[in-house]
Protein backbone atom coordinates (compact mmCIF):
# COMPACT_ATOMS: atom_id res chain seq x y z
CA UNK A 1 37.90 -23.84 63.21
CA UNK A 2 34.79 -22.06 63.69
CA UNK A 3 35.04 -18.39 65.30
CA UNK A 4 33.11 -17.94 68.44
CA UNK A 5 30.37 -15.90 68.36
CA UNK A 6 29.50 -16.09 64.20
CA UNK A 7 28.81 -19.62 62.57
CA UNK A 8 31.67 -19.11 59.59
CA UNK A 9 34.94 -20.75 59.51
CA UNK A 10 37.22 -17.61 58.97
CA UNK A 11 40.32 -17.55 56.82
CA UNK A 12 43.36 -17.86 58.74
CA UNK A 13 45.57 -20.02 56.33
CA UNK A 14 49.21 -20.38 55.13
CA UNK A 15 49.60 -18.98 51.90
CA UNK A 16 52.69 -19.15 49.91
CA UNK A 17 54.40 -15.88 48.33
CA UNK A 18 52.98 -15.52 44.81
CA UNK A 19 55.35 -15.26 41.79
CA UNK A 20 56.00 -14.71 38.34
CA UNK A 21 56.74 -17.51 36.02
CA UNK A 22 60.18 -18.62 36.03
CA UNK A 23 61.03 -15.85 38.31
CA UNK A 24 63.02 -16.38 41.43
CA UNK A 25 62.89 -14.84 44.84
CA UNK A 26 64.23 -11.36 45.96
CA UNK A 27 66.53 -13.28 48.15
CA UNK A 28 67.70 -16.04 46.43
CA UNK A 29 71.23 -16.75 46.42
CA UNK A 30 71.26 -20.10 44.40
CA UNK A 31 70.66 -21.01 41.20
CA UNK A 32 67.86 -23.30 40.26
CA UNK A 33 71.13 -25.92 38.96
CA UNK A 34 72.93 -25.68 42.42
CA UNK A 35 69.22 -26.32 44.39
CA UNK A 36 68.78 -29.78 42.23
CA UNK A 37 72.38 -31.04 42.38
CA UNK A 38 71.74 -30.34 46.66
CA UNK A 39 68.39 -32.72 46.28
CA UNK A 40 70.07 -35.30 43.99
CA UNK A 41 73.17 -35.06 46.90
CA UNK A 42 71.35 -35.15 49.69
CA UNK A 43 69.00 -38.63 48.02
CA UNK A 44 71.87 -40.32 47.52
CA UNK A 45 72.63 -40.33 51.24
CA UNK A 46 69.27 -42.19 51.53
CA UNK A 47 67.49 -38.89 53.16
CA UNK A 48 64.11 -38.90 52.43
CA UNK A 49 62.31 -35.92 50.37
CA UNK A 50 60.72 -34.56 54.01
CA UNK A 51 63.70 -34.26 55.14
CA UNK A 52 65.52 -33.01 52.27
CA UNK A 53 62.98 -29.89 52.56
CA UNK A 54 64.47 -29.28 56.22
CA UNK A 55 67.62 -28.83 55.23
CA UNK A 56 67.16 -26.71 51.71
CA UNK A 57 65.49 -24.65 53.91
CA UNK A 58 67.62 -24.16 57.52
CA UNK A 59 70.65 -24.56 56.13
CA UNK A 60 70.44 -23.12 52.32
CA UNK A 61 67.71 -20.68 52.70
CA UNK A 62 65.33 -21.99 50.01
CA UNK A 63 62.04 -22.04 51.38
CA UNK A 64 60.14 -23.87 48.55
CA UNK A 65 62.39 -25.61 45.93
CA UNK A 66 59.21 -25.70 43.42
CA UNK A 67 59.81 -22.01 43.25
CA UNK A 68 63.29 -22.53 41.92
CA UNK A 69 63.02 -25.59 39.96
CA UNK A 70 59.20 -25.09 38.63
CA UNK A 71 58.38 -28.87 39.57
CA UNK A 72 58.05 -30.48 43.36
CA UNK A 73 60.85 -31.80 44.93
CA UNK A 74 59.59 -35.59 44.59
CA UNK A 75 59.16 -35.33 40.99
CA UNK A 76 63.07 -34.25 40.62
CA UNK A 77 63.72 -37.44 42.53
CA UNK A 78 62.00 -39.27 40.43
CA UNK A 79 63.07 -37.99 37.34
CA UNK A 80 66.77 -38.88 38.60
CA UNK A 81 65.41 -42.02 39.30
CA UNK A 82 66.13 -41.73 43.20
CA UNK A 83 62.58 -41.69 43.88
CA UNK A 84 61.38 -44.84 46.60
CA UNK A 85 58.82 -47.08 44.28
CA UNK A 86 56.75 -46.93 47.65
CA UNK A 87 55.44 -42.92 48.16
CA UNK A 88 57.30 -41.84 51.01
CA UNK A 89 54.30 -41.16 53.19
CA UNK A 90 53.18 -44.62 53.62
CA UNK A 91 56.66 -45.66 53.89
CA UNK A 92 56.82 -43.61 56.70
CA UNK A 93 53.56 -44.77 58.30
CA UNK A 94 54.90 -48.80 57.75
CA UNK A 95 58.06 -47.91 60.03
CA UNK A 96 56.40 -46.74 62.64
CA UNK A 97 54.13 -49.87 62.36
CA UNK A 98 56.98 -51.73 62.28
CA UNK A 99 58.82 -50.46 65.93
CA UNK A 100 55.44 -50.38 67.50
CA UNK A 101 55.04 -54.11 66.96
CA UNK A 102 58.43 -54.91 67.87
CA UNK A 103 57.39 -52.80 70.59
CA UNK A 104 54.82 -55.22 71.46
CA UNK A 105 56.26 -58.11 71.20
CA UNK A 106 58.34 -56.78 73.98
CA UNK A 107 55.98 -55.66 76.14
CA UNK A 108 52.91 -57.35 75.72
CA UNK A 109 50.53 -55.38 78.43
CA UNK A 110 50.69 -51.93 76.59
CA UNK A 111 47.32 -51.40 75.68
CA UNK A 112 48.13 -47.91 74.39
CA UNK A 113 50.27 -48.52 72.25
CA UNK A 114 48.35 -51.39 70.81
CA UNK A 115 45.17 -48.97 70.06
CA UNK A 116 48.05 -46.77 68.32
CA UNK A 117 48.83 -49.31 66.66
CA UNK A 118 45.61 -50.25 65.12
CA UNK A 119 45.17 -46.33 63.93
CA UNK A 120 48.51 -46.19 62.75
CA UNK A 121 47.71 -49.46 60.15
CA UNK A 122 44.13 -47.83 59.49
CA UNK A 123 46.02 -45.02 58.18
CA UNK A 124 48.00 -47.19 56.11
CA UNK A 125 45.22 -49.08 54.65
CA UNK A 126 43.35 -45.97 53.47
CA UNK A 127 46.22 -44.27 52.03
CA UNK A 128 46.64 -47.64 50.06
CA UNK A 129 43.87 -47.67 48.75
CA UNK A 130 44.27 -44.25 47.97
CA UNK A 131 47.83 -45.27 46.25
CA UNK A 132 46.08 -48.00 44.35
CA UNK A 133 43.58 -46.00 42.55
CA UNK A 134 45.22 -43.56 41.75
CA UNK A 135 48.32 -45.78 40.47
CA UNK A 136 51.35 -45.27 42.50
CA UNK A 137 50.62 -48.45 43.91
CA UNK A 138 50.09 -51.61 41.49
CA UNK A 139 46.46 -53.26 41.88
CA UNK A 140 46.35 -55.53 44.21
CA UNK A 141 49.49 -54.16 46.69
CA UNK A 142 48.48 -54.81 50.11
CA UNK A 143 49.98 -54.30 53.64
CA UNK A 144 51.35 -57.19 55.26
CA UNK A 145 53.11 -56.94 58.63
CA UNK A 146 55.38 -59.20 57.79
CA UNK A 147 56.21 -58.36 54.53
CA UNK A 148 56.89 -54.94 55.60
CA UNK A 149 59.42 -55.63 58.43
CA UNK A 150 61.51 -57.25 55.88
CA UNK A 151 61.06 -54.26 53.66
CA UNK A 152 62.22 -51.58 56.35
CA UNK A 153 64.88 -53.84 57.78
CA UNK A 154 66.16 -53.98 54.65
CA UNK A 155 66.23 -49.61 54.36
CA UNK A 156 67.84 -49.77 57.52
């Protein structure tokens, strides 16, 4: 966001604490062991790696597990193999695509919701393309309504 009365952007920003190689923080209690056996736990319950983050950090006091591990916390899940083949972002995107048409099915006059709608399945186009190229996704995934009720029903 521009400042008011200059024409630069300024430099307000989040900026994570900046560490030595392998070394831990001044308040860590946990061991970089005990922090990946909590993510492989907590995956197995079929919590997703967002919300995984929450709880490392309100109820265990790590702040960012790629300080204590040295790798991000998807690529842990993924090396256990508990990673979703779908990234979780677009996974996330396709459920709330899903309820919003079962939404409309319901009520057919919300015109709000069905303009939400069409962003929310722009979004998921782009980032599927975005998937595609740069392999995530195999070539030729696409999006289908239909196809992706079944698949979050099936989460559910």
């Amino acid at each position: 966001m521009a400042r008011m009365h200059s024409k630069k952007h300024g430099k307000a920003k989040s900026r994570k604490p900046i560490l030595a190689e392998g070394a831990l923080p001044e308040n860590a209690t946990m061991t970089k062991e005990a922090v990946e056996e909590l993510i492989v736990n907590y995956a197995k319950q079929g919590i997703g790696p967002a919300q995984i983050g929450e709880k490392l950090k309100k109820e265990h006091n790590v702040l960012y597990p790629k300080q204590y591990l040295g790798r991000r916390l998807v690529q842990v899940l993924r090396e256990k193999k508990l990673a979703n083949p779908i990234p979780y972002d677009l996974l996330d995107l396709m459920k709330r695509a899903v309820n919003m048409r079962s939404h409309l099915s319901r009520n057919k006059q919300d015109k709000h919701n069905e303009l939400r709608l069409r962003r929310t399945e722009s979004k998921i186009w782009r980032l599927t393309k975005y998937y595609v190229g740069t392999g995530a996704l195999p070539n030729g995934w696409k999006y289908d309504p239909k196809q992706a009720e079944l698949l979050i029903k099936g989460k559910a």
